[in-house]
PDB file of N, CA and C in Angstrom:
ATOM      1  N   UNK A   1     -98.912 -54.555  35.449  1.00  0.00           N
ATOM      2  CA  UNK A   1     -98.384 -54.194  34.147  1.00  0.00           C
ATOM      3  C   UNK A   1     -98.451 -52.674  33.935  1.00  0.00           C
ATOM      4  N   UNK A   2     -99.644 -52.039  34.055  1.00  0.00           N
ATOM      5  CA  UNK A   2     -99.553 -50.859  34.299  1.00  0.00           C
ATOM      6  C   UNK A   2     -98.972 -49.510  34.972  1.00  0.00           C
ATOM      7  N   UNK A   3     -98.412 -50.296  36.293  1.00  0.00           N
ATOM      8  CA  UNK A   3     -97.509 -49.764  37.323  1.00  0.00           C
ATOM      9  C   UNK A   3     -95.960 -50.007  36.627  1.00  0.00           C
ATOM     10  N   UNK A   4     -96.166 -51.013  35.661  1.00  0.00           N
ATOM     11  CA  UNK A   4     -94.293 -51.223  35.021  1.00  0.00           C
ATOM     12  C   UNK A   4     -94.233 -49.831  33.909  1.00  0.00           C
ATOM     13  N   UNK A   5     -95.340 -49.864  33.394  1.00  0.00           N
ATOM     14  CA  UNK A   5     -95.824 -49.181  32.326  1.00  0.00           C
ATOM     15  C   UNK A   5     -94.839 -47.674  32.583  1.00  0.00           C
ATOM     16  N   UNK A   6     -95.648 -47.109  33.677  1.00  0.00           N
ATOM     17  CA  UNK A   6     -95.422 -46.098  34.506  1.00  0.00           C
ATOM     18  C   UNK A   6     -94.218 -46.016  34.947  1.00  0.00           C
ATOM     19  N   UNK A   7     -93.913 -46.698  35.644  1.00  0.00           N
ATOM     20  CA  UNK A   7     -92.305 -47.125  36.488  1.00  0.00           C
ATOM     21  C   UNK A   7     -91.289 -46.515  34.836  1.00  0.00           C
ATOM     22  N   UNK A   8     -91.457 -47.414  34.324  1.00  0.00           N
ATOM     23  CA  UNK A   8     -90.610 -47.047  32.816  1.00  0.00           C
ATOM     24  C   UNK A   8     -90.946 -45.615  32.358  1.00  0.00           C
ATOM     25  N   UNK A   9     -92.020 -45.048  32.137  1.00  0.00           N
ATOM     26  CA  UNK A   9     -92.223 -44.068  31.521  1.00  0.00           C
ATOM     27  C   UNK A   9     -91.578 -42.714  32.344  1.00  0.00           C
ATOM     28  N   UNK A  10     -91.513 -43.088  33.785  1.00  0.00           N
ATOM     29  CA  UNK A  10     -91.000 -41.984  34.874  1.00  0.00           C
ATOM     30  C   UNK A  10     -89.751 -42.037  35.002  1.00  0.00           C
ATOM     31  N   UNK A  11     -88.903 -43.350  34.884  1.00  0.00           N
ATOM     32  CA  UNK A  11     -87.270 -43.530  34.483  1.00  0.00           C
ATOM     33  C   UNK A  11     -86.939 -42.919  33.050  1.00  0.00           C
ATOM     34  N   UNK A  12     -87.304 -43.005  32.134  1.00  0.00           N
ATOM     35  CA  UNK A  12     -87.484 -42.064  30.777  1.00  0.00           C
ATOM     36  C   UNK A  12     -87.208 -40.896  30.922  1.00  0.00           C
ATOM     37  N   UNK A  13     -88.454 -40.241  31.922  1.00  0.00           N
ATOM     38  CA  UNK A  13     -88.558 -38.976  32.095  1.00  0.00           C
ATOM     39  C   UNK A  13     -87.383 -38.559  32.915  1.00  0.00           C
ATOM     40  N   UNK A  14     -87.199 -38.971  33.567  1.00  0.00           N
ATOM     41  CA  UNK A  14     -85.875 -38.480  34.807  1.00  0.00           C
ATOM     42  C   UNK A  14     -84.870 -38.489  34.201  1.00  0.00           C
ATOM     43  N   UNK A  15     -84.607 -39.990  33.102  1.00  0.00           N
ATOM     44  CA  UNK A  15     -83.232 -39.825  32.097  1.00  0.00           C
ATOM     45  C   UNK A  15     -83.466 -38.443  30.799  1.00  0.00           C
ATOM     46  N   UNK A  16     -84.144 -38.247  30.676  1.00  0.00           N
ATOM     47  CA  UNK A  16     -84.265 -37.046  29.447  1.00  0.00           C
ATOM     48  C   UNK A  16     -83.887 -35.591  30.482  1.00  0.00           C
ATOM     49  N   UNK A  17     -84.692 -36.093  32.147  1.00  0.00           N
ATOM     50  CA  UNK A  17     -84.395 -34.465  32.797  1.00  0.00           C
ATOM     51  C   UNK A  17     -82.324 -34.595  33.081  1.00  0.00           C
ATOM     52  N   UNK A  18     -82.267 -35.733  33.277  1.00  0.00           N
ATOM     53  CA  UNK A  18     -80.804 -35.670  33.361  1.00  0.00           C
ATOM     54  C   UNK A  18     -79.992 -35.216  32.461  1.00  0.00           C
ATOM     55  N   UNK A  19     -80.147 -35.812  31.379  1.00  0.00           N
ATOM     56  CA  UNK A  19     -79.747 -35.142  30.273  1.00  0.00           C
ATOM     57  C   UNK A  19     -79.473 -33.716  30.130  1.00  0.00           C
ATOM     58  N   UNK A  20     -80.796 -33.598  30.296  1.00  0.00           N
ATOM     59  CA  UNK A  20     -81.183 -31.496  29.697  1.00  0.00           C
ATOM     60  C   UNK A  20     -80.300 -31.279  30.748  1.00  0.00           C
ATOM     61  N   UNK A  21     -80.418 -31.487  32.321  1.00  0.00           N
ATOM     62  CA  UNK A  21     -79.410 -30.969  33.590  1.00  0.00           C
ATOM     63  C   UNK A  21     -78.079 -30.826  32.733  1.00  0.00           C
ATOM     64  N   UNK A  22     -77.454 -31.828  32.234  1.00  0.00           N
ATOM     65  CA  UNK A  22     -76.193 -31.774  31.951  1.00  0.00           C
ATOM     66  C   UNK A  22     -75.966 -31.079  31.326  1.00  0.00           C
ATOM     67  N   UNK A  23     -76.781 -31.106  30.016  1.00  0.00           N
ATOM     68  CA  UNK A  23     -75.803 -30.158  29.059  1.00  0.00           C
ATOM     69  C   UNK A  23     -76.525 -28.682  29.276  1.00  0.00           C
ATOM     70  N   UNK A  24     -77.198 -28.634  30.509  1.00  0.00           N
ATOM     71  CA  UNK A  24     -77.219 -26.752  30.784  1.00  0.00           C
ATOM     72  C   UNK A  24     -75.908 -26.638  31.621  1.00  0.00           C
ATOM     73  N   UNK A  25     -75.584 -27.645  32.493  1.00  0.00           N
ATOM     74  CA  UNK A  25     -74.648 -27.495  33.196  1.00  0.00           C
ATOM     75  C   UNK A  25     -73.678 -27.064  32.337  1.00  0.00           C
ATOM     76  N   UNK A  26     -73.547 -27.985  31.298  1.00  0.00           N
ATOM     77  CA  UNK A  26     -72.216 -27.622  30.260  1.00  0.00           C
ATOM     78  C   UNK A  26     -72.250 -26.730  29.644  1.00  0.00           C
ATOM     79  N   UNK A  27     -73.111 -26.201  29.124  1.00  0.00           N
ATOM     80  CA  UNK A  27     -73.225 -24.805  28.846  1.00  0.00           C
ATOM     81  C   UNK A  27     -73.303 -23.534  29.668  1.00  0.00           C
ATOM     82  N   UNK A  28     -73.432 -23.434  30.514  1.00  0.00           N
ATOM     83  CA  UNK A  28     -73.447 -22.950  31.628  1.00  0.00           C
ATOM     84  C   UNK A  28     -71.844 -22.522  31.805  1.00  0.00           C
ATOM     85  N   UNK A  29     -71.197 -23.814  32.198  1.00  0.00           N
ATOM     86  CA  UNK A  29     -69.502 -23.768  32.112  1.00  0.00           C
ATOM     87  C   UNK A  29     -68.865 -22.945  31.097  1.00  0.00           C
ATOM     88  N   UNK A  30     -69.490 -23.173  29.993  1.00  0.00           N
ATOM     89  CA  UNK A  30     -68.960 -22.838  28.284  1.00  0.00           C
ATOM     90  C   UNK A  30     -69.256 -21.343  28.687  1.00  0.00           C
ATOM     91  N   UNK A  31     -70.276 -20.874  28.988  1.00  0.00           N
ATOM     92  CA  UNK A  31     -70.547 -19.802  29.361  1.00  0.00           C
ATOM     93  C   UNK A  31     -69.639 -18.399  30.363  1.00  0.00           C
ATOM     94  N   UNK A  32     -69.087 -19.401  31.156  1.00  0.00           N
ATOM     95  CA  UNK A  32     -68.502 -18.768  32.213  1.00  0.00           C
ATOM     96  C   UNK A  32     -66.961 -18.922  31.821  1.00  0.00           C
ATOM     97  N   UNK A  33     -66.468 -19.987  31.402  1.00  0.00           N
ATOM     98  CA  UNK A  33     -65.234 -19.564  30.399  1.00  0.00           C
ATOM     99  C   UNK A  33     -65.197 -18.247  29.629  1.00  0.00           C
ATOM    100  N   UNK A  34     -66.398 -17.756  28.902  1.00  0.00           N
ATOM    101  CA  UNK A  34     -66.694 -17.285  27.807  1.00  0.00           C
ATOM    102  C   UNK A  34     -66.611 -15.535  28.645  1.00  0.00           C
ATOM    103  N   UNK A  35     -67.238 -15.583  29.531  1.00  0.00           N
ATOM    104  CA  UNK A  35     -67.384 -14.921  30.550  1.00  0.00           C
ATOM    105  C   UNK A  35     -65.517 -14.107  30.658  1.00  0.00           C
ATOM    106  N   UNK A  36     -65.066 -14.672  31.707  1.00  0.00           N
ATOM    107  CA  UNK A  36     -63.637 -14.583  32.084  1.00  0.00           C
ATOM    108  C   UNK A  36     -62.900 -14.281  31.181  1.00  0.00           C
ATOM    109  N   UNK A  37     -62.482 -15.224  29.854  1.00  0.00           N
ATOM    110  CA  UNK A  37     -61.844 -14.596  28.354  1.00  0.00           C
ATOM    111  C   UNK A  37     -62.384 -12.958  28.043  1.00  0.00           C
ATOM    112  N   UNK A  38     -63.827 -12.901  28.211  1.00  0.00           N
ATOM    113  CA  UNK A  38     -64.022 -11.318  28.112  1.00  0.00           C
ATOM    114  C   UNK A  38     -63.636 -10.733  28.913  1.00  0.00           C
ATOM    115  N   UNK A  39     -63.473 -10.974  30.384  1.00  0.00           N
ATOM    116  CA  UNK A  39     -63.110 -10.152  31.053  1.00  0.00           C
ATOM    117  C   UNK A  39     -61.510  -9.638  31.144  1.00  0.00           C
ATOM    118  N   UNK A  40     -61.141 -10.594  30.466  1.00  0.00           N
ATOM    119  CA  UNK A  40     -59.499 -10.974  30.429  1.00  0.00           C
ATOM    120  C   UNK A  40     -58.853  -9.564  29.096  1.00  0.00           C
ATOM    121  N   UNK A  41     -59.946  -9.823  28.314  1.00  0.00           N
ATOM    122  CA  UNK A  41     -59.656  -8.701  27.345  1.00  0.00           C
ATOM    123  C   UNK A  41     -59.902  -7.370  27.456  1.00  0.00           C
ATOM    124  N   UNK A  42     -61.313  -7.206  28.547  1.00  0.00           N
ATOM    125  CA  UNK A  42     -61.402  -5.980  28.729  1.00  0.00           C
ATOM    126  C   UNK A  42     -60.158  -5.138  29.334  1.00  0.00           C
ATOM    127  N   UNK A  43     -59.585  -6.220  30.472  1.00  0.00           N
ATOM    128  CA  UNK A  43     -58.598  -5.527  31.409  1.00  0.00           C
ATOM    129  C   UNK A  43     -57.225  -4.957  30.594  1.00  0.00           C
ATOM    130  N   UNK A  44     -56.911  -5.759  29.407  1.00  0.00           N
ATOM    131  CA  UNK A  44     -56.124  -5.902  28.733  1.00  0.00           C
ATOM    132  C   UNK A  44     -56.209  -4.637  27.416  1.00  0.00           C
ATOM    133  N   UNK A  45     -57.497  -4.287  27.212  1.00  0.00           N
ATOM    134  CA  UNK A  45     -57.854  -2.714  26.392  1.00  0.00           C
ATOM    135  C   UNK A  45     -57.938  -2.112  27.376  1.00  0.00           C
ATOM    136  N   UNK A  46     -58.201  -1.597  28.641  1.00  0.00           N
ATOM    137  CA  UNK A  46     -58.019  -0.836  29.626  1.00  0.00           C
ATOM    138  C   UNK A  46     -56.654  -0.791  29.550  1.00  0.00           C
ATOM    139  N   UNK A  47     -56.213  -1.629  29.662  1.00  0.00           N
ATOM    140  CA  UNK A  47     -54.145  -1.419  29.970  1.00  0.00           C
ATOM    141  C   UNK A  47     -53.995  -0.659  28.734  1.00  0.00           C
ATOM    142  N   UNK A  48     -54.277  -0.791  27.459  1.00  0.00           N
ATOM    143  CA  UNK A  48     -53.993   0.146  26.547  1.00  0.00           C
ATOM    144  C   UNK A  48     -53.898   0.851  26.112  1.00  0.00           C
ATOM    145  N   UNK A  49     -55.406   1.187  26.370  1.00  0.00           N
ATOM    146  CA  UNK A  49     -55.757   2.881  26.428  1.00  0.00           C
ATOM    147  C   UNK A  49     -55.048   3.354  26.942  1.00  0.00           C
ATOM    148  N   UNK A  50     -54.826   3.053  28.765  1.00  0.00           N
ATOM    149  CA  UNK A  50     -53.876   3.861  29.500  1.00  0.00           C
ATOM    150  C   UNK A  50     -52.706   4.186  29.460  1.00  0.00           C
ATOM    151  N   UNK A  51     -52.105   3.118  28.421  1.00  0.00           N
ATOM    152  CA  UNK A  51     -50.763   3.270  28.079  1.00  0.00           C
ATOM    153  C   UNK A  51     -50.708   4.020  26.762  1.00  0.00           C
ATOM    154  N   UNK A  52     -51.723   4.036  26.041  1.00  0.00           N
ATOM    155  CA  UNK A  52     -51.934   5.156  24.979  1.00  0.00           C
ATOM    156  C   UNK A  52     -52.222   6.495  25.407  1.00  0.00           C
ATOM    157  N   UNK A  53     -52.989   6.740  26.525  1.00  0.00           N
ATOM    158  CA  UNK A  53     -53.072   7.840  27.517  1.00  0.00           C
ATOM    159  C   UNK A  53     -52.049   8.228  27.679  1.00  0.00           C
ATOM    160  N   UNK A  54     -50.833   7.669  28.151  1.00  0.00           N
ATOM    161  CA  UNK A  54     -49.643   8.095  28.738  1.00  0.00           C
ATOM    162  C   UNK A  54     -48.557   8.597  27.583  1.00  0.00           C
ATOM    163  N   UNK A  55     -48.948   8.034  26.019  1.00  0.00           N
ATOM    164  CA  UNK A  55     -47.978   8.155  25.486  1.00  0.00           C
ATOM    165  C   UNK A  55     -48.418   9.262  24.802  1.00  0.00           C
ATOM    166  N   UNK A  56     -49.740   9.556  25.097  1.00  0.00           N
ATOM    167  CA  UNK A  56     -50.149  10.886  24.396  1.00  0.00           C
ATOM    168  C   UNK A  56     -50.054  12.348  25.161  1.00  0.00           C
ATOM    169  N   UNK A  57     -49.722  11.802  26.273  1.00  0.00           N
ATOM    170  CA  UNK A  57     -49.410  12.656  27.361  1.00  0.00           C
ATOM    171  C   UNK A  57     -47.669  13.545  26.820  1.00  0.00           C
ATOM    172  N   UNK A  58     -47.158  12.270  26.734  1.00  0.00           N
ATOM    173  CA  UNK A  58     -45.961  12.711  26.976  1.00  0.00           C
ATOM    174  C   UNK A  58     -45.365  13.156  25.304  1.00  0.00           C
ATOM    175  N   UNK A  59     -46.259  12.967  24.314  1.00  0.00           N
ATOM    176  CA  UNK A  59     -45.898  13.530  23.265  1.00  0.00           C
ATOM    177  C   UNK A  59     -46.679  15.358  23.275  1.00  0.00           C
ATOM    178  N   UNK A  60     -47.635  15.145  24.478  1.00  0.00           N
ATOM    179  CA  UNK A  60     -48.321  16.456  24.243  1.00  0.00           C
ATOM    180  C   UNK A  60     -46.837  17.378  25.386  1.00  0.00           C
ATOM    181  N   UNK A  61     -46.357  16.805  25.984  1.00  0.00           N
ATOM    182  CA  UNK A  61     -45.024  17.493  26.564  1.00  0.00           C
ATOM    183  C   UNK A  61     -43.759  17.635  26.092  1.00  0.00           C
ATOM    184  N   UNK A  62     -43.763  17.022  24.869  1.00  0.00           N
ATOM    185  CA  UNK A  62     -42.605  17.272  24.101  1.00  0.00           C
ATOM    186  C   UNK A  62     -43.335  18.054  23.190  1.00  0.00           C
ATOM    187  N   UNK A  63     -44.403  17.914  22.900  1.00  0.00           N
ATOM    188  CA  UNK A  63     -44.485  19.362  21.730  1.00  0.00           C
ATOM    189  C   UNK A  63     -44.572  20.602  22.289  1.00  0.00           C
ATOM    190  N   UNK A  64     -43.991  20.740  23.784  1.00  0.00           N
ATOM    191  CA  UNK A  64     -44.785  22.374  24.660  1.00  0.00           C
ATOM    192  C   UNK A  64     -43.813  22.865  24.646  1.00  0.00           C
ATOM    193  N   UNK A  65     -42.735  21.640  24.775  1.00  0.00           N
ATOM    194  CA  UNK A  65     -41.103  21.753  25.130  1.00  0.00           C
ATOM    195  C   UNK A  65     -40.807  22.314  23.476  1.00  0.00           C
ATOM    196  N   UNK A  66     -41.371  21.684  22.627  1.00  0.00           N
ATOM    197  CA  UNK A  66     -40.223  22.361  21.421  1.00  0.00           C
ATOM    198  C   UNK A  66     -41.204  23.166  20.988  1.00  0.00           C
ATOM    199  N   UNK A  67     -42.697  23.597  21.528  1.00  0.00           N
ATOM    200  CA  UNK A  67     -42.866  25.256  21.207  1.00  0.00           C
ATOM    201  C   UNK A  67     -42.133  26.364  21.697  1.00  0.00           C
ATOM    202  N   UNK A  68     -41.500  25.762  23.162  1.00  0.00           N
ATOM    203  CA  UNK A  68     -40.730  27.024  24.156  1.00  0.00           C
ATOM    204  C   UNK A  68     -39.725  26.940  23.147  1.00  0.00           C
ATOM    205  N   UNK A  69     -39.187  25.923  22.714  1.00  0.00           N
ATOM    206  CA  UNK A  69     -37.262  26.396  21.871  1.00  0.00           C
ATOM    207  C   UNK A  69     -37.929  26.696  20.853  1.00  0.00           C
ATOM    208  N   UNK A  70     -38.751  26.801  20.177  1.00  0.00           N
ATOM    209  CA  UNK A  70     -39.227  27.099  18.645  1.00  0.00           C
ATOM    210  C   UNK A  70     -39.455  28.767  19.128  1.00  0.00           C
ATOM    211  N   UNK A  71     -40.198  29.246  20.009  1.00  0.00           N
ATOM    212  CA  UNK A  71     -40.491  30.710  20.360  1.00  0.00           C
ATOM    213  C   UNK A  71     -39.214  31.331  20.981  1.00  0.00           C
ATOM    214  N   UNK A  72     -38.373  30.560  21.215  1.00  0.00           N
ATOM    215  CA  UNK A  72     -36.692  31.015  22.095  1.00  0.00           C
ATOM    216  C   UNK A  72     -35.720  31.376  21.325  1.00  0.00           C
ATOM    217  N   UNK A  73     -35.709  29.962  19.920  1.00  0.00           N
ATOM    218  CA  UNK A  73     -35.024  29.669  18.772  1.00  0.00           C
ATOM    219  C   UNK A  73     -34.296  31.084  18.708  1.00  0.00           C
ATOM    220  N   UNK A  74     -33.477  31.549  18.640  1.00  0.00           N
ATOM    221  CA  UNK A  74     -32.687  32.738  17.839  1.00  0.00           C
ATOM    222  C   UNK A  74     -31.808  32.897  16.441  1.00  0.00           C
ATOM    223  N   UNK A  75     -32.033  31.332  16.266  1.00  0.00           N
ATOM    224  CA  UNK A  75     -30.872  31.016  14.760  1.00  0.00           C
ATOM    225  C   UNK A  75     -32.174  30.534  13.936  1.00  0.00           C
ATOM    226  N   UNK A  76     -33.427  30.245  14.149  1.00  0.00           N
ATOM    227  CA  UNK A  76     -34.449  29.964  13.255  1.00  0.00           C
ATOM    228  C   UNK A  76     -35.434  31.224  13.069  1.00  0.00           C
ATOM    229  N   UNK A  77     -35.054  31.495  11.983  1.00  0.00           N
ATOM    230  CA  UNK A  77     -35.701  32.688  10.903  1.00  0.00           C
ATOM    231  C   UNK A  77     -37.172  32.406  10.959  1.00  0.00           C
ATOM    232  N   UNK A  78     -37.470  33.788  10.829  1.00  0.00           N
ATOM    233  CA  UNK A  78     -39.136  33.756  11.399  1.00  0.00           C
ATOM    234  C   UNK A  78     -39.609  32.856  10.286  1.00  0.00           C
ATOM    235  N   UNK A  79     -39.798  32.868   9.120  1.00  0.00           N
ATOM    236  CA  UNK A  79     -40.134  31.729   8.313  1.00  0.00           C
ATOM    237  C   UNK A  79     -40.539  30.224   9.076  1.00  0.00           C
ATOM    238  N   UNK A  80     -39.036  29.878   9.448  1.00  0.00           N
ATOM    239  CA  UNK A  80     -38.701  28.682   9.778  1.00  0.00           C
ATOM    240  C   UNK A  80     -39.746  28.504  11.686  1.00  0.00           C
ATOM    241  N   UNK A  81     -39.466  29.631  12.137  1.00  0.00           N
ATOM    242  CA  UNK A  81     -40.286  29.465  13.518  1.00  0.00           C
ATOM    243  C   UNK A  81     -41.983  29.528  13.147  1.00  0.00           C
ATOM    244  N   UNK A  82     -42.506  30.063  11.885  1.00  0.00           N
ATOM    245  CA  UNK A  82     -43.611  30.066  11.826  1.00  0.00           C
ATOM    246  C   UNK A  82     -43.951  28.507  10.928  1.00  0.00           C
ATOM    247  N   UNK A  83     -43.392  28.034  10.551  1.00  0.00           N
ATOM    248  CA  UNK A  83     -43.797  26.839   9.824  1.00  0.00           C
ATOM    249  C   UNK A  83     -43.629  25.806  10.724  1.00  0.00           C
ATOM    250  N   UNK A  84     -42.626  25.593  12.605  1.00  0.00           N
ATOM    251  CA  UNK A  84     -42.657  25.041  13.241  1.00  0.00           C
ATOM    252  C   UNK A  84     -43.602  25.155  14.110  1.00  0.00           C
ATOM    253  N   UNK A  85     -43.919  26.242  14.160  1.00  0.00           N
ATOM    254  CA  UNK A  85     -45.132  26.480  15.099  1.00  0.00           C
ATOM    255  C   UNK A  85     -46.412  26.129  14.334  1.00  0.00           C
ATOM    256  N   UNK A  86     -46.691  25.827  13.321  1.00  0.00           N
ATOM    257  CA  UNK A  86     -47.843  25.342  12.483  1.00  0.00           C
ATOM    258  C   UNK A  86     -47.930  24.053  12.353  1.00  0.00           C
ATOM    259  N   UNK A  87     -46.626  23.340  12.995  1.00  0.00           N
ATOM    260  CA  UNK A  87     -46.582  22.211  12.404  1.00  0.00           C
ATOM    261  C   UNK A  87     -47.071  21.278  13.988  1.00  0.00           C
ATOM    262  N   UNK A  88     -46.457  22.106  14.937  1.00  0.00           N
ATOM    263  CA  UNK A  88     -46.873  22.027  16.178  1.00  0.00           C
ATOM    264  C   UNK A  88     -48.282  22.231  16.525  1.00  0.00           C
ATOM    265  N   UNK A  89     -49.257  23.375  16.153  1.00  0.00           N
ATOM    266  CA  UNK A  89     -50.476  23.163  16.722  1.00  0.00           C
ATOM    267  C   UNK A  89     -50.825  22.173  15.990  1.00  0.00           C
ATOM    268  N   UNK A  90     -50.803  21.787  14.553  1.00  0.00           N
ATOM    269  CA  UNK A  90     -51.123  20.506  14.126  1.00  0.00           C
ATOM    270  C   UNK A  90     -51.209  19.250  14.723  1.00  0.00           C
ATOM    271  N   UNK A  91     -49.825  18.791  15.106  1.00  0.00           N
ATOM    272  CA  UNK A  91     -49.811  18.057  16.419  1.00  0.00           C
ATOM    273  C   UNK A  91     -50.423  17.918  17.750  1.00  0.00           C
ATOM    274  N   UNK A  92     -50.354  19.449  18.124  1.00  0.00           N
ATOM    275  CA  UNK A  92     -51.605  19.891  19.194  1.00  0.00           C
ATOM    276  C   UNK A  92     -52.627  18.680  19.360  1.00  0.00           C
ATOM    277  N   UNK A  93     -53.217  19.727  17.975  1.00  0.00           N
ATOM    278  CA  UNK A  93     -54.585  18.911  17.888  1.00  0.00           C
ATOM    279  C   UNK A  93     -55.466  17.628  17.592  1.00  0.00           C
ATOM    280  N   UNK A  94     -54.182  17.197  16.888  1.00  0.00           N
ATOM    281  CA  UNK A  94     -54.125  15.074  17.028  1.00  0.00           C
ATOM    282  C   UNK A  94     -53.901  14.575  18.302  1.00  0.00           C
ATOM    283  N   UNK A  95     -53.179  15.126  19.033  1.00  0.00           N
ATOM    284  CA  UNK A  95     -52.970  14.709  20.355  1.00  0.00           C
ATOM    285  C   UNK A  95     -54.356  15.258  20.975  1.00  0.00           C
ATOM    286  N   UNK A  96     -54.621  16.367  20.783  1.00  0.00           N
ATOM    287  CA  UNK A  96     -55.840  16.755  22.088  1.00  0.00           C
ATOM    288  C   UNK A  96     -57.232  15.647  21.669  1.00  0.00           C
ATOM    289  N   UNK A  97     -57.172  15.637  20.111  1.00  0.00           N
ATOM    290  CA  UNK A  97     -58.338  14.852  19.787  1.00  0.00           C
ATOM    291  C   UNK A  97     -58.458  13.417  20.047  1.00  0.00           C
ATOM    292  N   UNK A  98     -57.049  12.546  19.692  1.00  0.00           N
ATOM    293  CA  UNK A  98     -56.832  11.539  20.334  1.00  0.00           C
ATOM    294  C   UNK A  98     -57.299  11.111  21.566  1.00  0.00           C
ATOM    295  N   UNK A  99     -57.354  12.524  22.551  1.00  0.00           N
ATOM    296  CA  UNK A  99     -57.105  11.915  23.903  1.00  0.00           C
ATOM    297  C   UNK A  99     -58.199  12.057  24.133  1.00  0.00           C
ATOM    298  N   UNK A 100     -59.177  12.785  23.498  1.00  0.00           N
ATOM    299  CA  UNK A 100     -61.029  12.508  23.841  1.00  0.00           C
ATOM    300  C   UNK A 100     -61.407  11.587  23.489  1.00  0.00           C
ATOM    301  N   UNK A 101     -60.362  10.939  21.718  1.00  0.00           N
ATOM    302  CA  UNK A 101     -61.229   9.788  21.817  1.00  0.00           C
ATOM    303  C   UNK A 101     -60.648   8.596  23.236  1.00  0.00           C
ATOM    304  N   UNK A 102     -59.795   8.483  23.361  1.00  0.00           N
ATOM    305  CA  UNK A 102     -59.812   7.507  24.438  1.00  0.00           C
ATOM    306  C   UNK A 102     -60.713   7.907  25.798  1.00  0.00           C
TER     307      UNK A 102
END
């Protein structure tokens, strides 16, 4: 009787360790889904930045381009070339700051 006692109490135990096995297993899984989705997003803000990189690039080359015609300009009155050129380092410097923050 005592040996059934036992016998039962050690099938118990093995069904409760089965248990816990499983649902670490399943969590575990949940985990590694959880895992991959992050990784899925990181790659996906990396693509962004870089494509925000690029677009800050190429706005910092169109503003160099219309400082050269703004300093070339011959029909825009110094007025008008000095308020473009102000309006330009302005730009400058959203773009240069932008691009540190990325």
């Amino acid at each position: 009787e005592r040996l059934m006692e036992k016998s039962a109490s050690h099938a118990a135990s093995a069904a409760r360790l089965e248990e816990r096995n499983a649902r670490l297993v399943s969590e575990a899984q949940d985990l590694e889904v959880k895992l991959c989705e992050s990784k899925g997003r990181e790659v996906a803000l990396e693509n962004e930045v870089e494509r925000l990189k690029g677009e800050l690039e190429g706005k910092g080359k169109e503003l160099t381009e219309l400082k050269g015609i703004v300093l070339c300009g011959t029909e825009a009155t110094e007025a008008e070339r000095k308020e473009l050129n102000n309006q330009i380092e302005e730009l400058t410097k959203i773009v240069e700051e932008r691009t540190k923050e990325l």
